[in-house]
Protein backbone atom coordinates (compact mmCIF):
# COMPACT_ATOMS: atom_id res chain seq x y z
CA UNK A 1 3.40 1.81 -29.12
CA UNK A 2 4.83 2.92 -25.90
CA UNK A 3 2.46 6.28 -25.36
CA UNK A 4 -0.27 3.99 -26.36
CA UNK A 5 0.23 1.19 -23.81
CA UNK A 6 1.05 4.24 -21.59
CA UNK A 7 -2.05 5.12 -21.79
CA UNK A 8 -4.62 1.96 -21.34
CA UNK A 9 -2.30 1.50 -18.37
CA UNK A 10 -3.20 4.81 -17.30
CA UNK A 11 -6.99 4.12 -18.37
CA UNK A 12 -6.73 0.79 -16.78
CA UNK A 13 -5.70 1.99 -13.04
CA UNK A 14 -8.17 5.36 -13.29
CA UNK A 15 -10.90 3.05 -13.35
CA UNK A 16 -10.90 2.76 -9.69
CA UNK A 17 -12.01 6.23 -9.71
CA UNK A 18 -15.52 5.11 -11.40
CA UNK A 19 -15.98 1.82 -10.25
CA UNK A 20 -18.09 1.16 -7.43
CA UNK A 21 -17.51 2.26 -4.73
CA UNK A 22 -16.79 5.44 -6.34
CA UNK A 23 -15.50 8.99 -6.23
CA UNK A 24 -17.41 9.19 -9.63
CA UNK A 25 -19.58 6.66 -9.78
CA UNK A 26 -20.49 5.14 -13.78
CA UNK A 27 -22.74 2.63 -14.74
CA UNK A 28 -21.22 -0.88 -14.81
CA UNK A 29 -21.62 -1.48 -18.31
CA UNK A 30 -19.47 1.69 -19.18
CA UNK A 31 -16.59 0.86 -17.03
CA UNK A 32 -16.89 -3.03 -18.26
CA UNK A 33 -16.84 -1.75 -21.94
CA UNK A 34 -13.45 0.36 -20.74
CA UNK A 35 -11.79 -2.16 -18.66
CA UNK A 36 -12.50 -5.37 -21.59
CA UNK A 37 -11.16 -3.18 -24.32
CA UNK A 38 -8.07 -2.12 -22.28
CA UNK A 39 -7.33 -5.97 -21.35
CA UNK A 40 -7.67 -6.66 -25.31
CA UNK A 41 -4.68 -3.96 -25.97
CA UNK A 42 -2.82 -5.44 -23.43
CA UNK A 43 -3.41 -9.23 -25.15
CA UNK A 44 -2.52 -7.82 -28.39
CA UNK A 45 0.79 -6.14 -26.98
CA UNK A 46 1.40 -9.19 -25.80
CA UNK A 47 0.90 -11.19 -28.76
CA UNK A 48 3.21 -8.74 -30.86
CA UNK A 49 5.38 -9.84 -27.99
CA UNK A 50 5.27 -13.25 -29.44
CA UNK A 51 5.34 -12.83 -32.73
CA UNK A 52 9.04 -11.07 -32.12
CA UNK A 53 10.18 -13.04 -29.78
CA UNK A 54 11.59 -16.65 -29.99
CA UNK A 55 8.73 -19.49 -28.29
CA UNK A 56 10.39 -20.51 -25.48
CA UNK A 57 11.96 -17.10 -24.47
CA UNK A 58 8.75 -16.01 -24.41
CA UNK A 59 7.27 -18.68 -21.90
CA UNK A 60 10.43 -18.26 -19.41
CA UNK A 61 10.30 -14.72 -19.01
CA UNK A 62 7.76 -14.17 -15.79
CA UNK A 63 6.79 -10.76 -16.77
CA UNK A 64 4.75 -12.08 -19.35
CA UNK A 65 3.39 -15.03 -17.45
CA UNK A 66 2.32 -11.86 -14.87
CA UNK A 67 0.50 -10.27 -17.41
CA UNK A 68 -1.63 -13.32 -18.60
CA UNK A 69 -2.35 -14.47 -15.40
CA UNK A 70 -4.06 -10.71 -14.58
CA UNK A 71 -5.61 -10.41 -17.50
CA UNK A 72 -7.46 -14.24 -16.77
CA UNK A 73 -8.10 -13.25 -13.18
CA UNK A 74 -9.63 -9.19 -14.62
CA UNK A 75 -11.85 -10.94 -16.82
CA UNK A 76 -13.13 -13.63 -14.44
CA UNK A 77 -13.34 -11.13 -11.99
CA UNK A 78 -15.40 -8.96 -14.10
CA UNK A 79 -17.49 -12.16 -15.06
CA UNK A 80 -18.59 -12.96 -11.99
CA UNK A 81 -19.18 -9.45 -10.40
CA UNK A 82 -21.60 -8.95 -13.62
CA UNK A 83 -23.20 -12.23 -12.92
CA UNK A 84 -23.89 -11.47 -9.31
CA UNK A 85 -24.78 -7.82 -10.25
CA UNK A 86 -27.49 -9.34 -12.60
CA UNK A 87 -29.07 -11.24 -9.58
CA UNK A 88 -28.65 -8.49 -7.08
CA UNK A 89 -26.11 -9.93 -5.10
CA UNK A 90 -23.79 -7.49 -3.63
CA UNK A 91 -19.66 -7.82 -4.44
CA UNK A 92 -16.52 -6.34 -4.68
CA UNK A 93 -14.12 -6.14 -7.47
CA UNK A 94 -11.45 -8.45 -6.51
CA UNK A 95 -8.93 -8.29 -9.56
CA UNK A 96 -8.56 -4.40 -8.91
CA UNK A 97 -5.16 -5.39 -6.79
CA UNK A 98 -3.75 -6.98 -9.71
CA UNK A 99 -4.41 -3.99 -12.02
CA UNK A 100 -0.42 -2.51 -11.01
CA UNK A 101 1.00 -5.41 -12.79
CA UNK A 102 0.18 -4.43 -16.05
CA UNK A 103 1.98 -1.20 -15.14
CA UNK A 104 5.35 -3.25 -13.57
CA UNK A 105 5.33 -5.77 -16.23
CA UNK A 106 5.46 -4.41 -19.89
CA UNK A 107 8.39 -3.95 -21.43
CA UNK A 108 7.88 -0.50 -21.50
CA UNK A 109 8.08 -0.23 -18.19
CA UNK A 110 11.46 -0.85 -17.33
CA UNK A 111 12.46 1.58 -14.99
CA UNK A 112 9.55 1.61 -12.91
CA UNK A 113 11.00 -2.44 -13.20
CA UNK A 114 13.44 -1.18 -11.70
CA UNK A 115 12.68 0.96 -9.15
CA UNK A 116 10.10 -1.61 -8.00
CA UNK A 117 13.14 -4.24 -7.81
CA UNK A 118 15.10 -2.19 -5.44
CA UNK A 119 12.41 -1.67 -3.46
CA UNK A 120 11.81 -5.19 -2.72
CA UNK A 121 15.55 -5.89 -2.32
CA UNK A 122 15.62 -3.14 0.03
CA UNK A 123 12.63 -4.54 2.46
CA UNK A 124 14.43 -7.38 4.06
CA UNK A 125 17.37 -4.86 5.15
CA UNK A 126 14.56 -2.36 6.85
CA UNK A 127 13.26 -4.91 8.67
CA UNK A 128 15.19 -5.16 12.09
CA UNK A 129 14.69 -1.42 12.32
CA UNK A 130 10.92 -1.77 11.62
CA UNK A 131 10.87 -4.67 14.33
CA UNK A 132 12.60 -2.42 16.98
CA UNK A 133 10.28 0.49 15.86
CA UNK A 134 7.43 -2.00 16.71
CA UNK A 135 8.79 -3.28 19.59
CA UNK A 136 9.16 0.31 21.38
CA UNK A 137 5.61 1.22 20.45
CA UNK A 138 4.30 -2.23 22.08
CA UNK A 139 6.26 -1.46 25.35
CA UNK A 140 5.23 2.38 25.78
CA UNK A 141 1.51 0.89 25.49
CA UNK A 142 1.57 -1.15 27.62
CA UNK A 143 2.97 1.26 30.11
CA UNK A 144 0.14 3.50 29.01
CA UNK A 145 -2.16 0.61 30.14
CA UNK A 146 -0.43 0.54 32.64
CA UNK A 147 -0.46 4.06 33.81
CA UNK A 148 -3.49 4.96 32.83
CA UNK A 149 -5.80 2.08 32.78
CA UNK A 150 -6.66 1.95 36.53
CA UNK A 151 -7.47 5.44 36.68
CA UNK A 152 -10.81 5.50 35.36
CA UNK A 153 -10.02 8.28 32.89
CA UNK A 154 -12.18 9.29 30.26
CA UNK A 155 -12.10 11.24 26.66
CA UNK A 156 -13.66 14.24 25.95
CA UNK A 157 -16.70 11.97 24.52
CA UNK A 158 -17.03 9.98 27.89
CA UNK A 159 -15.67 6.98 26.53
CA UNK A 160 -13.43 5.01 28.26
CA UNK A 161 -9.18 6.53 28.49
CA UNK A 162 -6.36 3.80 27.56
CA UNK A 163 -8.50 0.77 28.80
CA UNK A 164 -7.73 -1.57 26.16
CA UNK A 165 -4.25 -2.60 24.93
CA UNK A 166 -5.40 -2.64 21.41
CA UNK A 167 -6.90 0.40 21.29
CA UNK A 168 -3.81 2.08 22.88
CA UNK A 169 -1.50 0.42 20.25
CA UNK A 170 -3.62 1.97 17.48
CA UNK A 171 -3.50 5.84 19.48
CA UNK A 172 0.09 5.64 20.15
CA UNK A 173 0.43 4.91 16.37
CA UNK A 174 -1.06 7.46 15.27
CA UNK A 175 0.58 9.53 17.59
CA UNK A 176 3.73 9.15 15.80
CA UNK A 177 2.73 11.19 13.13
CA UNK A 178 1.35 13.67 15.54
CA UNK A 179 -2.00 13.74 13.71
CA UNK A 180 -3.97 12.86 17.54
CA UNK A 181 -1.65 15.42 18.90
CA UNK A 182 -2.51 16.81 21.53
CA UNK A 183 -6.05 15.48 21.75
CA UNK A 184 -4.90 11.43 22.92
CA UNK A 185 -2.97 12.73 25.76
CA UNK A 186 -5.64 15.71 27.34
CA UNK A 187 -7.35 13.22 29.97
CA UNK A 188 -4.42 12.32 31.33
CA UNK A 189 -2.30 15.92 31.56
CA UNK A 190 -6.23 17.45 32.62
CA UNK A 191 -5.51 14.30 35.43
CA UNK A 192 -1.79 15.17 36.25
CA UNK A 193 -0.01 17.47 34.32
CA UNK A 194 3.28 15.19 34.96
CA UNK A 195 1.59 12.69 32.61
CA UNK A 196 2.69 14.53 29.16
CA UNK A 197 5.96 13.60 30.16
CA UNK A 198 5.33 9.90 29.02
CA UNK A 199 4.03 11.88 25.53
CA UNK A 200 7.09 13.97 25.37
CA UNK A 201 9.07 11.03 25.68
CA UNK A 202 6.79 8.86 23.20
CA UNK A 203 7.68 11.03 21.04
CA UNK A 204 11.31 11.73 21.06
CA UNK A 205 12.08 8.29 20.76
CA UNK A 206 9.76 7.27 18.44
CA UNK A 207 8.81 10.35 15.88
CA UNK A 208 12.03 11.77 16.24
CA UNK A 209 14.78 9.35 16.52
CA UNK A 210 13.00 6.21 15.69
CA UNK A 211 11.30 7.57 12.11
CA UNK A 212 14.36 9.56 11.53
CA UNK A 213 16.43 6.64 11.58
CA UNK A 214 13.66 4.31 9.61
CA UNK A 215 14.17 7.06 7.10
CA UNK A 216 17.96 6.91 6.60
CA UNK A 217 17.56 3.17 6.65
CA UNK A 218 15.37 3.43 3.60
CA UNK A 219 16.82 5.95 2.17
CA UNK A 220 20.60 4.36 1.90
CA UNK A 221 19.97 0.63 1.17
CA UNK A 222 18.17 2.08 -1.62
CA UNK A 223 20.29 4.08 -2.93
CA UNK A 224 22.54 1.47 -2.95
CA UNK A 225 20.52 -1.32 -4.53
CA UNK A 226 19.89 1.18 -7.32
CA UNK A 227 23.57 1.71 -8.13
CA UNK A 228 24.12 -1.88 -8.57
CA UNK A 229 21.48 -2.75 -10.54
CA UNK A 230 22.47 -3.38 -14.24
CA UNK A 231 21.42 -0.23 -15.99
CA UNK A 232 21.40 1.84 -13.31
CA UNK A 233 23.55 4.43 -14.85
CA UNK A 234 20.94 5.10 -17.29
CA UNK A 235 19.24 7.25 -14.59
């Protein structure tokens, strides 16, 4: 029973893959024949849940209020997107978020449970550090805007160079994981070659020392939720 749910969970999720808009595109009538008789083994699981398990046990415990809930809001979802489909009105599949909680929520599942648990206990602890992570990147832009801004700098497309705080939130951003680098910062060395020092320094503090430190943060609240959770020693 556990490879098989294992595996219309897996089913379940890969739809994504053929539903529009798609990597692999199927008809809709396939991947509605798929996803209905997926959501009909979870049901079933579910009622062998019931059968097993005393009434009102069964109606406390969240997980499988979770699952009935998602599998209502799948097959609305699917309901309605066929409906509009049928008069040529263009949609999105909705319920697709919801599809992970078929994966979090059997009783199969229980270390992922877990794992997911001390995630969400962890988020709450990593969020000062996040904050001053944020922080710093809002203060370097804005010296970028102001720095650069009244310079009348452009890229190497002729659009306009750090003119918009926005838009220089978003660069620096990505600039953290180095994937602009060194193309967001060529107008202004090409300008002043004293200008990459504001880069150099964007990126000491906030690549290395700033995502270094978001990443023992993580890393050891954790670690440490995970050792406290009942069961944990199982891993």
């Amino acid at each position: 029973m556990r490879t098989a749910t294992y595996f219309f969970i897996f089913l379940n999720l890969s739809l994504a893959v053929f539903e529009e808009p798609a990597v692999y595109p199927l008809p809709l009538l396939a991947t509605a024949v798929v996803e209905v008789l997926c959501l009909l083994v979870f049901l079933g699981r579910l009622a062998h849940f019931a059968t097993v398990t005393l009434h009102n046990v069964f109606w406390k415990d969240t997980k499988n209020i979770c699952i009935i809930v998602a599998i209502l809001l799948s097959l609305i979802d699917l309901a309605i997107y066929g409906i509009l489909r049928v008069y040529g009105v263009s949609s999105i599949r909705w319920s697709r978020i919801v599809r992970p909680i078929f994966l979090i929520n059997f009783a199969e599942s229980r270390q992922i449970r877990r794992a997911f648990r001390s995630i969400r206990n962890t988020l709450p602890e990593i969020t000062y550090v996040f904050l001053l992570f944020m922080f710093s990147l809002l203060m370097f832009s804005l010296m970028a805007l102001k720095l650069f801004g009244e310079r009348n700098l452009q890229t190497a497309e002729g659009l306009p160079y750090f003119r918009n705080y926005l838009e220089i939130v978003f660069d620096l951003y990505v600039l953290v994981t180095t994937a602009n680098s060194p193309d967001v910062m060529m107008p202004a060395f090409d300008f002043s070659s004293w200008y990459a020092l504001f880069f150099i320094a964007f990126v000491i503090v906030n690549t290395y020392i700033f995502m270094s430190l978001f990443l023992a943060v993580v890393y050891n609240n954790y670690k440490k939720h995970l050792k406290v959770m009942p069961g944990a020693g199982n891993y």
